[in-house]
C-alpha atoms as a PDB file:
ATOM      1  CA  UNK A   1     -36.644 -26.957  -2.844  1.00  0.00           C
ATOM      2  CA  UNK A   2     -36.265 -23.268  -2.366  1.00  0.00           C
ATOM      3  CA  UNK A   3     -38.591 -20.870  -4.653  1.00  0.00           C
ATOM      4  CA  UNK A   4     -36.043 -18.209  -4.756  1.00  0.00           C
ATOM      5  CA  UNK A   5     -33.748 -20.524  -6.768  1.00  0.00           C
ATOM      6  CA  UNK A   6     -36.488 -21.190  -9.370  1.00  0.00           C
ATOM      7  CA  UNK A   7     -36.620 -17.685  -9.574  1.00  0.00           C
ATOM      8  CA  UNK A   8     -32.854 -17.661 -10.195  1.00  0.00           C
ATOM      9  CA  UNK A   9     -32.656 -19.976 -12.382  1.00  0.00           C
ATOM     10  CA  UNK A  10     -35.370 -18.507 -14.418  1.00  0.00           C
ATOM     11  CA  UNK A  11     -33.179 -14.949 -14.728  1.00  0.00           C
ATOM     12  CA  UNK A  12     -30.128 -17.538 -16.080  1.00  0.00           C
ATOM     13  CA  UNK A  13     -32.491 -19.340 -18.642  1.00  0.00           C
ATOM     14  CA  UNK A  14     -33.295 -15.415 -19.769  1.00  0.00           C
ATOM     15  CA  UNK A  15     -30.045 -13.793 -19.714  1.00  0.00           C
ATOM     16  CA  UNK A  16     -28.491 -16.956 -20.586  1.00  0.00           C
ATOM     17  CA  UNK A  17     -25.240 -16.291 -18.250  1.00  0.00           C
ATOM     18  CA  UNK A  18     -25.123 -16.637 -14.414  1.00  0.00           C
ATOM     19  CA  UNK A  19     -22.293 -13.426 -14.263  1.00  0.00           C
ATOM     20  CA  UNK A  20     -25.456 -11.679 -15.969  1.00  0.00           C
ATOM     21  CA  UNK A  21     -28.222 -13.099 -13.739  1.00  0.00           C
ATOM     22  CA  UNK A  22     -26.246 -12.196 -10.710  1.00  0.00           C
ATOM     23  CA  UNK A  23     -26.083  -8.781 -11.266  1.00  0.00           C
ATOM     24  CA  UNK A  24     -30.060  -8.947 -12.468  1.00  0.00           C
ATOM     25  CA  UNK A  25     -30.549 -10.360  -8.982  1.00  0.00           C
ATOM     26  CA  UNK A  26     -27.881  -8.543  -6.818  1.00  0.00           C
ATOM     27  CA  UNK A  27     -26.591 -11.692  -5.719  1.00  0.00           C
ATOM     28  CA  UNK A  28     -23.033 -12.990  -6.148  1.00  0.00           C
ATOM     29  CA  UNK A  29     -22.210 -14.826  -8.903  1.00  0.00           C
ATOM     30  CA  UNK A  30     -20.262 -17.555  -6.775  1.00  0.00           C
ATOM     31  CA  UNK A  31     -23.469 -17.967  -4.595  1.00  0.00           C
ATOM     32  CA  UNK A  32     -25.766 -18.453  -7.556  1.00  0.00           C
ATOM     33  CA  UNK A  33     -23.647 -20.659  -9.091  1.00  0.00           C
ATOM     34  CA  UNK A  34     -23.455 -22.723  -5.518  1.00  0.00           C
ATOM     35  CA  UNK A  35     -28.009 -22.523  -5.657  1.00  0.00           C
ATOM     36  CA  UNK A  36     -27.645 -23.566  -8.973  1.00  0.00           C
ATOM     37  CA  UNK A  37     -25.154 -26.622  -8.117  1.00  0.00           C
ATOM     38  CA  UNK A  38     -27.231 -27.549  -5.218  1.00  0.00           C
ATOM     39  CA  UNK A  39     -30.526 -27.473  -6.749  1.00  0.00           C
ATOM     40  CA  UNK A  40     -29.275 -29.835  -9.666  1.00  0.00           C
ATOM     41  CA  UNK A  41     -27.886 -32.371  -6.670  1.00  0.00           C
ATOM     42  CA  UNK A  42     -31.474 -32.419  -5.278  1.00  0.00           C
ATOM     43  CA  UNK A  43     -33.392 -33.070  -8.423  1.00  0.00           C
ATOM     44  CA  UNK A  44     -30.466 -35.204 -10.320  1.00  0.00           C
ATOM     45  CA  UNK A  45     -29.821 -33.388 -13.478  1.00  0.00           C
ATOM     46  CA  UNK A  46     -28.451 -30.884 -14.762  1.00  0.00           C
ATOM     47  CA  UNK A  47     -30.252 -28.060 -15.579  1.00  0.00           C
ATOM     48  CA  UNK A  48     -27.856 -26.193 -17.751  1.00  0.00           C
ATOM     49  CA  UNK A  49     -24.604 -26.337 -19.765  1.00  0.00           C
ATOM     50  CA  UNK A  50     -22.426 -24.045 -21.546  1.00  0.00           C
ATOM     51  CA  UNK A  51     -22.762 -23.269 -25.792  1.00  0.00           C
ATOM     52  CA  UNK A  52     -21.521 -20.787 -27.859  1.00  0.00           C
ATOM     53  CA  UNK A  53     -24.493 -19.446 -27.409  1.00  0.00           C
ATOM     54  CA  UNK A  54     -23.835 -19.080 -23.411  1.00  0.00           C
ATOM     55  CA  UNK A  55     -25.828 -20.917 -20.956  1.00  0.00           C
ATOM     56  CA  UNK A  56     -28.583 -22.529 -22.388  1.00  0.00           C
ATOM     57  CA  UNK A  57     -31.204 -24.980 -20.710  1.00  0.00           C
ATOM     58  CA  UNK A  58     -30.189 -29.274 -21.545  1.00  0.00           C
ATOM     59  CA  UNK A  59     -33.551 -31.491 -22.557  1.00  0.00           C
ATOM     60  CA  UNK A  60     -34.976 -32.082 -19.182  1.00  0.00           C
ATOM     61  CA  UNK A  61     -33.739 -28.386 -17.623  1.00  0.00           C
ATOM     62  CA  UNK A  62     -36.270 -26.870 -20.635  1.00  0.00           C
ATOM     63  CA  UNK A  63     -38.658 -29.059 -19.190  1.00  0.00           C
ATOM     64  CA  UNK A  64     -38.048 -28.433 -15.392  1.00  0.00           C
ATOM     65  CA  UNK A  65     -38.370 -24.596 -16.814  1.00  0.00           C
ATOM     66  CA  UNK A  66     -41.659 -24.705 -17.501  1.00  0.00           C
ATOM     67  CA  UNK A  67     -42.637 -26.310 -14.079  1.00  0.00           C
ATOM     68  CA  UNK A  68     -40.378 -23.646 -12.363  1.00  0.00           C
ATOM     69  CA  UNK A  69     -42.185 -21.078 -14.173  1.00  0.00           C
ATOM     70  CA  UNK A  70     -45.276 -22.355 -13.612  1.00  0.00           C
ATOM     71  CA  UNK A  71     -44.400 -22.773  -9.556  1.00  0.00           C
ATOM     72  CA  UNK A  72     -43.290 -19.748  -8.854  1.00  0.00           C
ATOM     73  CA  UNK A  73     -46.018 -17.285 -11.034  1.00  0.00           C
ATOM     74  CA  UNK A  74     -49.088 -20.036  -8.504  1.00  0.00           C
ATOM     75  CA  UNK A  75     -47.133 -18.880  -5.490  1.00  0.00           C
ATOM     76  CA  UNK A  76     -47.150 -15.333  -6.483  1.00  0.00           C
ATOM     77  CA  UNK A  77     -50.451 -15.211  -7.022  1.00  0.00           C
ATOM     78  CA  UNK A  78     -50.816 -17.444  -3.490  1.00  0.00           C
ATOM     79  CA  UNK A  79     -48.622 -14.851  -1.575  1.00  0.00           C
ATOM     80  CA  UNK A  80     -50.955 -11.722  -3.338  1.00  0.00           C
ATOM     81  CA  UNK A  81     -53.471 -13.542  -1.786  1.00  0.00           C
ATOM     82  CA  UNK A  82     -52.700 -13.962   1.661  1.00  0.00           C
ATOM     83  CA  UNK A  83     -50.973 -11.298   2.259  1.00  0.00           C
ATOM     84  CA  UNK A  84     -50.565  -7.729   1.464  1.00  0.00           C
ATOM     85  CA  UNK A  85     -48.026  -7.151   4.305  1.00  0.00           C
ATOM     86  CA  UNK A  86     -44.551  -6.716   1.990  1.00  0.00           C
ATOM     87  CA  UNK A  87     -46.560  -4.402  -0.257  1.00  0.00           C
ATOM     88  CA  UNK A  88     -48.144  -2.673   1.879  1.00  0.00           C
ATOM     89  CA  UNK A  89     -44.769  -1.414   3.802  1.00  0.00           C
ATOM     90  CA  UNK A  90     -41.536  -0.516   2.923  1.00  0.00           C
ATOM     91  CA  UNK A  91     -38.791  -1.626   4.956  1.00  0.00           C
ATOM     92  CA  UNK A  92     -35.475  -0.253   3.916  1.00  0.00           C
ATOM     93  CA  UNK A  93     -32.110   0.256   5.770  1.00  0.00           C
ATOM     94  CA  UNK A  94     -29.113   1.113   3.482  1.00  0.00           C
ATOM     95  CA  UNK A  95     -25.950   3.079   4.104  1.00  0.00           C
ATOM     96  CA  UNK A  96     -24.160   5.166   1.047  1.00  0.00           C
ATOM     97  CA  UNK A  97     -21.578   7.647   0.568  1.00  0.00           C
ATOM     98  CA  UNK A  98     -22.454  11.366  -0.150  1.00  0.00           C
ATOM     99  CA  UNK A  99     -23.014  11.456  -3.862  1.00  0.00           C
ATOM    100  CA  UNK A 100     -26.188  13.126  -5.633  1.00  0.00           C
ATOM    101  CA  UNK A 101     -26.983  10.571  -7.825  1.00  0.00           C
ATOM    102  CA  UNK A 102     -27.469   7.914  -4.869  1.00  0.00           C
ATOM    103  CA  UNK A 103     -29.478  10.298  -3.646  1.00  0.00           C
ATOM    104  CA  UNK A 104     -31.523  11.294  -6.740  1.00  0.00           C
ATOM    105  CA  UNK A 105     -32.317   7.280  -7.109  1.00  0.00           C
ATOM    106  CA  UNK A 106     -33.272   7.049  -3.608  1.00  0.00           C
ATOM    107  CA  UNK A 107     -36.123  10.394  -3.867  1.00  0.00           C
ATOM    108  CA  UNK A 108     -37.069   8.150  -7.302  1.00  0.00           C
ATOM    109  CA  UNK A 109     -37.691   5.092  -5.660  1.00  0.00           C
ATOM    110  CA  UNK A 110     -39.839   6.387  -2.908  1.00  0.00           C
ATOM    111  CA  UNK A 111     -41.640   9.221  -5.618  1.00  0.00           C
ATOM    112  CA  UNK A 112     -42.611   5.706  -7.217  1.00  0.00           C
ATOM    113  CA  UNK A 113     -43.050   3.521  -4.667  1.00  0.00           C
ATOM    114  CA  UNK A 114     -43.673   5.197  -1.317  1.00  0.00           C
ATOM    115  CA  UNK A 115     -47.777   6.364  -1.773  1.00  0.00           C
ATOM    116  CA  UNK A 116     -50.189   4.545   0.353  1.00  0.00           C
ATOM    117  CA  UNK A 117     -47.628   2.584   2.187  1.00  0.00           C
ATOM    118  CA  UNK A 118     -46.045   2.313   5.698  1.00  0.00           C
ATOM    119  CA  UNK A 119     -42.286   3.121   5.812  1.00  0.00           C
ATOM    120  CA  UNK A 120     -39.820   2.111   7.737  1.00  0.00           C
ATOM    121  CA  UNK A 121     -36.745   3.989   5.754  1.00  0.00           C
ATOM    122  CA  UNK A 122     -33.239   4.443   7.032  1.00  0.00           C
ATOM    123  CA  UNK A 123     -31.069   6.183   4.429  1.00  0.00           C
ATOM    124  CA  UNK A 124     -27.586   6.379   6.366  1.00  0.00           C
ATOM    125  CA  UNK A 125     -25.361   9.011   4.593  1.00  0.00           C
ATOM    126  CA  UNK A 126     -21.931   7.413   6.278  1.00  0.00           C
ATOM    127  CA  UNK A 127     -18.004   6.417   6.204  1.00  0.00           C
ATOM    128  CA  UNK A 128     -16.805   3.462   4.631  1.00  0.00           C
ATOM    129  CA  UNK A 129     -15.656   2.001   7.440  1.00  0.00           C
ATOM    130  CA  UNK A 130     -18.585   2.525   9.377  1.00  0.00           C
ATOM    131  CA  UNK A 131     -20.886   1.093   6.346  1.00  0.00           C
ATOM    132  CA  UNK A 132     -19.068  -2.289   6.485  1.00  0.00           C
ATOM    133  CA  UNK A 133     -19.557  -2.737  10.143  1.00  0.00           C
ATOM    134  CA  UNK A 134     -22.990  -2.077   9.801  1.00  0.00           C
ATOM    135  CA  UNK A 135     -23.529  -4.648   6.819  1.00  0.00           C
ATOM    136  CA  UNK A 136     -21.312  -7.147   8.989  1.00  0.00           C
ATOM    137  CA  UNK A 137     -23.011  -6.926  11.942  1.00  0.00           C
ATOM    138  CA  UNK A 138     -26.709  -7.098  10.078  1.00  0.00           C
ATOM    139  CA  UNK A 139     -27.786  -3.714  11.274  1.00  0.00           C
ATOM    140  CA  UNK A 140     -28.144  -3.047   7.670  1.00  0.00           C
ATOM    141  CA  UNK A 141     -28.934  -5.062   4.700  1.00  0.00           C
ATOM    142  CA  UNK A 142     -26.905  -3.251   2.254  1.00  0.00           C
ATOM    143  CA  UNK A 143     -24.216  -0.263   1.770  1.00  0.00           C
ATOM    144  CA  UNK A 144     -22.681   1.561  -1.300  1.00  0.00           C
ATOM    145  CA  UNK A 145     -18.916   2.211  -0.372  1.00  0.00           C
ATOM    146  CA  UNK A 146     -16.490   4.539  -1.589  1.00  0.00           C
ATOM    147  CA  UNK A 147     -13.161   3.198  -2.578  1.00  0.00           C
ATOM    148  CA  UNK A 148      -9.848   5.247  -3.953  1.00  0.00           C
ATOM    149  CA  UNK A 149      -8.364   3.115  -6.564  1.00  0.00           C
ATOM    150  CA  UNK A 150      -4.828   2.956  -4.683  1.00  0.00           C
ATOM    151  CA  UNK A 151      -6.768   1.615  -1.545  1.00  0.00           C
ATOM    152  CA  UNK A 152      -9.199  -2.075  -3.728  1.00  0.00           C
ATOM    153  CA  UNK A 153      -6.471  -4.100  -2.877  1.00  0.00           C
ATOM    154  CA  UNK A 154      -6.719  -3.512   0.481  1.00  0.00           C
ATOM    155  CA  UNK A 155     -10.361  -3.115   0.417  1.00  0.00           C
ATOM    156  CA  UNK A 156     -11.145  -6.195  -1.112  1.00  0.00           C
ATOM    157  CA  UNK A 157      -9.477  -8.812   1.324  1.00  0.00           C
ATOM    158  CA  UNK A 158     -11.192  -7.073   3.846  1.00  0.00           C
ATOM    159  CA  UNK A 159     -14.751  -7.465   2.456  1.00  0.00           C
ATOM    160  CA  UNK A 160     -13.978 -10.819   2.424  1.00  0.00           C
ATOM    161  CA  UNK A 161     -12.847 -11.467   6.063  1.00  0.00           C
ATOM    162  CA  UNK A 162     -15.765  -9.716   7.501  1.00  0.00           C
ATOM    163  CA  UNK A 163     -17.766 -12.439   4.920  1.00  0.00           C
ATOM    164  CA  UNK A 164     -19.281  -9.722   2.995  1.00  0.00           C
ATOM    165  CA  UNK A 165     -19.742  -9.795  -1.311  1.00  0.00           C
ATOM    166  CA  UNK A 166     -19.794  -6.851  -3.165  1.00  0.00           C
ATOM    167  CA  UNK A 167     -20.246  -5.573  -6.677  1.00  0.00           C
ATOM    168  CA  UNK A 168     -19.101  -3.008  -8.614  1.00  0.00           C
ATOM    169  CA  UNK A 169     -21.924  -0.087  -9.755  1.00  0.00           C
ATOM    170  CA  UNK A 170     -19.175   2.671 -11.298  1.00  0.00           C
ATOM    171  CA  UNK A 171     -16.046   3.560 -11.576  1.00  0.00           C
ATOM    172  CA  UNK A 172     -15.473   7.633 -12.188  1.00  0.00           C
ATOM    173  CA  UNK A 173     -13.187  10.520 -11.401  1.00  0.00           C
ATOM    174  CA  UNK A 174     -14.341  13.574  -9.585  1.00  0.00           C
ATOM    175  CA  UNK A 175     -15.181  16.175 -10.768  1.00  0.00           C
ATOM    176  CA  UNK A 176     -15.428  19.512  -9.783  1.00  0.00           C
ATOM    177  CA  UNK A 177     -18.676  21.557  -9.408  1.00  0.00           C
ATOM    178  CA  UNK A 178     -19.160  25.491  -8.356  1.00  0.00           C
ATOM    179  CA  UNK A 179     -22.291  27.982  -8.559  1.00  0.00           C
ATOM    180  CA  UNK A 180     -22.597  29.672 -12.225  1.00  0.00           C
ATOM    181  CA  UNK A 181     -21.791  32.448 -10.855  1.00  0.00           C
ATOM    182  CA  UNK A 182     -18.037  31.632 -10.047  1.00  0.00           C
ATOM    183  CA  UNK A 183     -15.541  33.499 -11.784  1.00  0.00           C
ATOM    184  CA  UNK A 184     -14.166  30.020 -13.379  1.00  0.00           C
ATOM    185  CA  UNK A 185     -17.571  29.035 -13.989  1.00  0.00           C
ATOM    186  CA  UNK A 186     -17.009  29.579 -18.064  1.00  0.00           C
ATOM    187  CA  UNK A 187     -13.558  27.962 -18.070  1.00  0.00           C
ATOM    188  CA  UNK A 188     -13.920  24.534 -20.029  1.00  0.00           C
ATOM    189  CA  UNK A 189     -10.867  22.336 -18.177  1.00  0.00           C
ATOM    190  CA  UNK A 190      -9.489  23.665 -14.398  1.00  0.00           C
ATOM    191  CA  UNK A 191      -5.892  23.308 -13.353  1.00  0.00           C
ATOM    192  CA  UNK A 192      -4.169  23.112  -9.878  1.00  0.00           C
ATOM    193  CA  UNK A 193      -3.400  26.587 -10.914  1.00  0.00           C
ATOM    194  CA  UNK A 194      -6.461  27.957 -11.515  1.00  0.00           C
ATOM    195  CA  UNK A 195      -8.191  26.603  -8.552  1.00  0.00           C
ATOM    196  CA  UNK A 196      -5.390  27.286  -6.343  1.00  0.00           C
ATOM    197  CA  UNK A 197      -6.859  30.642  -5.126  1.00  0.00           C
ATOM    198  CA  UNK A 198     -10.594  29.047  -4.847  1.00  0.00           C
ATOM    199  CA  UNK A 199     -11.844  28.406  -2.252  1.00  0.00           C
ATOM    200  CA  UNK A 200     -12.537  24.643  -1.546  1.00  0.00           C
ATOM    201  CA  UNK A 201     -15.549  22.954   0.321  1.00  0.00           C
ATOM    202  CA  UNK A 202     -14.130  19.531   1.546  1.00  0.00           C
ATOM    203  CA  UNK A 203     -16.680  16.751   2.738  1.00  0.00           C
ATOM    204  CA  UNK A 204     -13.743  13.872   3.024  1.00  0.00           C
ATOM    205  CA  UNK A 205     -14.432   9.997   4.068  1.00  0.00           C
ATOM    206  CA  UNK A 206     -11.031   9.437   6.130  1.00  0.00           C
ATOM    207  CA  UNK A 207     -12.281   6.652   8.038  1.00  0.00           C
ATOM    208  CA  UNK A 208     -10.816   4.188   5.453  1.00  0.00           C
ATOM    209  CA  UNK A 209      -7.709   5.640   5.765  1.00  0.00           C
ATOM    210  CA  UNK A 210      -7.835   6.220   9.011  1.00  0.00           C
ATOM    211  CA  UNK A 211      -8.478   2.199   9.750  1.00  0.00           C
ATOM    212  CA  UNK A 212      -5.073   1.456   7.781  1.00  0.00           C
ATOM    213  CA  UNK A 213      -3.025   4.132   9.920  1.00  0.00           C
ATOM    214  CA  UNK A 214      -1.973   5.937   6.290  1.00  0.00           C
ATOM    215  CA  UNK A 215      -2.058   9.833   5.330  1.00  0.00           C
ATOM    216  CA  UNK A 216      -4.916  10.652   3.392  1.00  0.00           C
ATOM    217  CA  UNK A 217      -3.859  10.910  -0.005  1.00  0.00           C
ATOM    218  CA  UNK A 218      -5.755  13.754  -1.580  1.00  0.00           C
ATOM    219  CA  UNK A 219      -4.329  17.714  -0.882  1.00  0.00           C
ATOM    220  CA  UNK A 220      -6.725  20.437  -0.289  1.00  0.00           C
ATOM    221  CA  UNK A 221      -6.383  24.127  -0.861  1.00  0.00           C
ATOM    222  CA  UNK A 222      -4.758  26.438   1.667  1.00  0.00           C
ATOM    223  CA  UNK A 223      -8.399  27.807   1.591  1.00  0.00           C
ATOM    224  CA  UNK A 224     -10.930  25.690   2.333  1.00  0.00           C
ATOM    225  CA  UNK A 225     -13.878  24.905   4.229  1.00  0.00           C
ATOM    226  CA  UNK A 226     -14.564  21.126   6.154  1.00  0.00           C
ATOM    227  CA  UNK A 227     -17.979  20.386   6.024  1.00  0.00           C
ATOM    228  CA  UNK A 228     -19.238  16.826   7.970  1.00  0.00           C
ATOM    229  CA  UNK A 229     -23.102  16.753   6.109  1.00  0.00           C
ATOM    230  CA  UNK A 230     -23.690  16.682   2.693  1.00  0.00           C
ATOM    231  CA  UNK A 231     -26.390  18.902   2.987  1.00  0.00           C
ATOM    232  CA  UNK A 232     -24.742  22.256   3.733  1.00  0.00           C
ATOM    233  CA  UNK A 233     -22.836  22.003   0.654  1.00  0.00           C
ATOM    234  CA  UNK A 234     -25.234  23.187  -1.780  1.00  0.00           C
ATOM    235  CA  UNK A 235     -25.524  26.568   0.195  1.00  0.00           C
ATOM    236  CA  UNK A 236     -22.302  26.858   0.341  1.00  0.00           C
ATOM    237  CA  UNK A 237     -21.465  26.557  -3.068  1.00  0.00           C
ATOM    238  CA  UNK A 238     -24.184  29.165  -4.148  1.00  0.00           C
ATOM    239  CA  UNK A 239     -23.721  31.543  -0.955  1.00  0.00           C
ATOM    240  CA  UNK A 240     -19.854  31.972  -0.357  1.00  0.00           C
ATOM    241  CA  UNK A 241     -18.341  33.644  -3.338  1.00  0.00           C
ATOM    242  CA  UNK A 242     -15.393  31.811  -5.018  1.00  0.00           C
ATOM    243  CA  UNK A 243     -16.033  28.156  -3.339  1.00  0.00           C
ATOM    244  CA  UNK A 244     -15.894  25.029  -5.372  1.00  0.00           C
ATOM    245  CA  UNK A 245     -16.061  21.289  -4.486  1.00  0.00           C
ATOM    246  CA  UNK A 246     -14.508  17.970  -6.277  1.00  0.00           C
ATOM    247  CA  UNK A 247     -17.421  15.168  -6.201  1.00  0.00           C
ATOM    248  CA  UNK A 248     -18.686  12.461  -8.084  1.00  0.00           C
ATOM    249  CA  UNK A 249     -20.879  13.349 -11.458  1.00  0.00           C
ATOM    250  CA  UNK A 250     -23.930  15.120 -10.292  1.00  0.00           C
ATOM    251  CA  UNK A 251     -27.141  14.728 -12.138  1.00  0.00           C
ATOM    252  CA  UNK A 252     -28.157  17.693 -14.788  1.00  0.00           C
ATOM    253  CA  UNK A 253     -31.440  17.925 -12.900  1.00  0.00           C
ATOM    254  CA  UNK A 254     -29.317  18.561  -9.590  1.00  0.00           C
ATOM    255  CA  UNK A 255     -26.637  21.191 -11.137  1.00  0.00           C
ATOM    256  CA  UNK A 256     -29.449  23.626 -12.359  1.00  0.00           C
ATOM    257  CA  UNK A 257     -31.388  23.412  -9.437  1.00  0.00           C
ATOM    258  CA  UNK A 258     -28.670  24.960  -7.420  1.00  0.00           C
ATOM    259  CA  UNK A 259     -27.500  26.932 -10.605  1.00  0.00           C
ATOM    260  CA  UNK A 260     -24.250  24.927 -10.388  1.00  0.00           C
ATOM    261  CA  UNK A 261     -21.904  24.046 -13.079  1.00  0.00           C
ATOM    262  CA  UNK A 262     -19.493  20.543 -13.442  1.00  0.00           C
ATOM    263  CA  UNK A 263     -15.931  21.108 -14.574  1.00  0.00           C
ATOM    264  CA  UNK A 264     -13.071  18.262 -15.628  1.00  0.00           C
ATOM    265  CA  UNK A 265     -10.338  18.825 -14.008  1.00  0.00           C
ATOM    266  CA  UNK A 266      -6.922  18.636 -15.649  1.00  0.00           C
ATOM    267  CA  UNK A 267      -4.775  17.446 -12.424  1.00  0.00           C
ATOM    268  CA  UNK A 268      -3.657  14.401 -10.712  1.00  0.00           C
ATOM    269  CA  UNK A 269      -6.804  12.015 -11.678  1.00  0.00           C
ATOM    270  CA  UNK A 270      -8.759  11.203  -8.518  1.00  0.00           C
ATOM    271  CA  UNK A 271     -10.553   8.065  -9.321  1.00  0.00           C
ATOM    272  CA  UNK A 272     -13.200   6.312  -7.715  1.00  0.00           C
ATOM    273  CA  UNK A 273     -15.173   3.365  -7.895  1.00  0.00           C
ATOM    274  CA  UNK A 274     -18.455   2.695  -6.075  1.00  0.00           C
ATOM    275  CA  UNK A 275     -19.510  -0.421  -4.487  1.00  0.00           C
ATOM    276  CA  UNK A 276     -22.421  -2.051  -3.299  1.00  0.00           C
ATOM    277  CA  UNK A 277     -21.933  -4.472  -1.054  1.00  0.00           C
ATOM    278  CA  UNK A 278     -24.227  -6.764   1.340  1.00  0.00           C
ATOM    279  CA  UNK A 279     -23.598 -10.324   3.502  1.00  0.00           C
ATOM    280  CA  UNK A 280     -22.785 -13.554   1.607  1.00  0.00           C
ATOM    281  CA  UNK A 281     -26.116 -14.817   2.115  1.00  0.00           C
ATOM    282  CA  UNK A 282     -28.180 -12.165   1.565  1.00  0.00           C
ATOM    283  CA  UNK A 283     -31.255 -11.980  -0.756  1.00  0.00           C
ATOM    284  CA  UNK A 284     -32.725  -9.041  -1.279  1.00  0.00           C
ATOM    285  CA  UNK A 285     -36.071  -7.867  -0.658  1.00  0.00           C
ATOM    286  CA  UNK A 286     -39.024  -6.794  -2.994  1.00  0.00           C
ATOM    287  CA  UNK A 287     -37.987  -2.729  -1.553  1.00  0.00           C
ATOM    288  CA  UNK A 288     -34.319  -3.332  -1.955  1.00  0.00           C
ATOM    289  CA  UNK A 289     -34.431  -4.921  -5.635  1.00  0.00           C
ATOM    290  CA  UNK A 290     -36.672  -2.364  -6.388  1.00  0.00           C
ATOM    291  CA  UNK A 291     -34.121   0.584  -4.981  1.00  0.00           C
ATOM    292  CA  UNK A 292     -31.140  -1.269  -6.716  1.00  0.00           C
ATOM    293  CA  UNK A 293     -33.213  -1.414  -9.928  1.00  0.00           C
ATOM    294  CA  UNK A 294     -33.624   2.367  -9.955  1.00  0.00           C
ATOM    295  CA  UNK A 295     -29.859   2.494  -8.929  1.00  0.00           C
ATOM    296  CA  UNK A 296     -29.063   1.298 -11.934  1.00  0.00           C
ATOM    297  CA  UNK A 297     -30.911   3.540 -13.905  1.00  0.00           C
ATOM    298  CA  UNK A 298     -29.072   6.481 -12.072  1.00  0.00           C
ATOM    299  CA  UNK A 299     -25.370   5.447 -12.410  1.00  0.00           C
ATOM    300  CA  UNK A 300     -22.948   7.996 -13.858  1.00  0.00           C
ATOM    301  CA  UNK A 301     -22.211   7.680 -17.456  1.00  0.00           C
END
């Protein structure tokens, strides 16, 4: 009997639906339904069915419950015990996409977590394309991807073939940021026309593209400037007169640290949607659940 699916079932007794206990757990909803269906094979019973009021416990499930419970909080307290190993390190290895509030959840998690402990952190600002290999191939445990809406369809199967799950965290348009200073910087809504004699800062992810031989879809200004790392940007943005930059939402706390403002833009939408996405089998760790936890609580509104 495997503890992690007491602790699963435990999450479905509490949010009393597996769609909802898979994204408590970062798991996919088809695998936890699978645990689920194999755990009830091994014991004989079945440990939940369906109600109006959503999935609630049957006679003996309640009961098996309150073993479960029981199990798992006397092999916490075992594992405290012997070892101190998982909390005493941090082992993390993720790849994302250049966007601030990643970022801003990832300097949260280690403000909270990081003091006092060994690390072993890899935070891999990257391409799409190159994030999915590394999830396939195991070199990391997780990624947060990048998809254009007119490229899911395409996306998707492929996620599949290379036997990865995935789950969506947001789904936004950019939006366009520039210092305070900017000229524009008091207009409420920009136009093509307006920002046509901007200049723009472009950090693009063409590798998706790229790997299904098409154009990339989005037009830049006759005056621009490519940038490959993230980090540049900021300076940019706040040292070059006149530059601006389409992105995803960017935290409050970000924007007035760099004395930046974030403008809609009244164009052809550019939408987005983020995400994460991690091998069929995986289960993540006590550092990763605790990352995708503050994730969460970072997500564009």
């Amino acid at each position: 009997m495997n503890l992690n699916v007491l602790r699963y079932i435990i999450e479905v007794e509490r949010s009393r639906s597996i769609t909802g206990a898979a994204k408590q757990l970062f798991i996919s909803q088809p695998n936890l339904s699978r645990d689920i269906r194999e755990l009830e094979e091994e014991i004989g019973f079945t440990v939940f069915t369906r109600s109006s009021r959503g999935v609630i416990p049957t006679e003996k499930g309640r009961e098996f419950l309150v073993l479960a419970k029981k199990a798992v909080k006397q092999y916490q307290a075992l594992e405290n015990y012997c070892s101190r190993d998982e909390k005493d390190n941090i082992s993390l290895h993720i790849c994302v996409p250049r966007a601030s509030y990643i970022t801003g959840a990832f300097t949260a998690f280690l403000k909270k977590h990081a003091k006092g402990r060994q690390l072993s952190v890899n935070y891999n600002e990257t391409g799409t394309m190159d994030a999915i290999c590394q999830v396939s191939d195991r070199t990391a445990s997780l990624a947060i991807i990048r998809c254009p809406d007119r490229y899911e369809k395409t996306l998707l199967p492929l996620l599949k073939l290379r036997e990865l799950s995935y789950e969506t965290l947001c789904k936004f348009e950019l939006t366009v940021i520039m210092s305070d200073r900017h000229p524009l910087a008091k207009t409420s809504v920009l136009t093509p026309d307006l920002l046509s004699q901007a200049i723009e800062v472009v950090c693009d992810d063409t590798s998706l593209s790229a790997y299904l031989h098409e154009a990339p879809e989005t037009e830049h200004n006759e005056n621009s400037i490519h940038i490959h790392e993230r980090g540049s940007q900021f300076d940019i943005l706040t040292g070059v007169p006149g530059t601006f930059m389409f992105v995803s939402p960017v935290p409050d706390t970000i924007l007035s640290r760099y004395h930046l403002v974030q403008k809609k833009y009244q164009g052809s939408p550019r939408k987005m949607t983020d995400l994460l996405i991690y091998p069929e089998d995986y289960r993540p760790t006590r550092a990763e659940a605790a990352f995708l936890e503050m994730l969460k609580e970072n997500l564009p509104k």
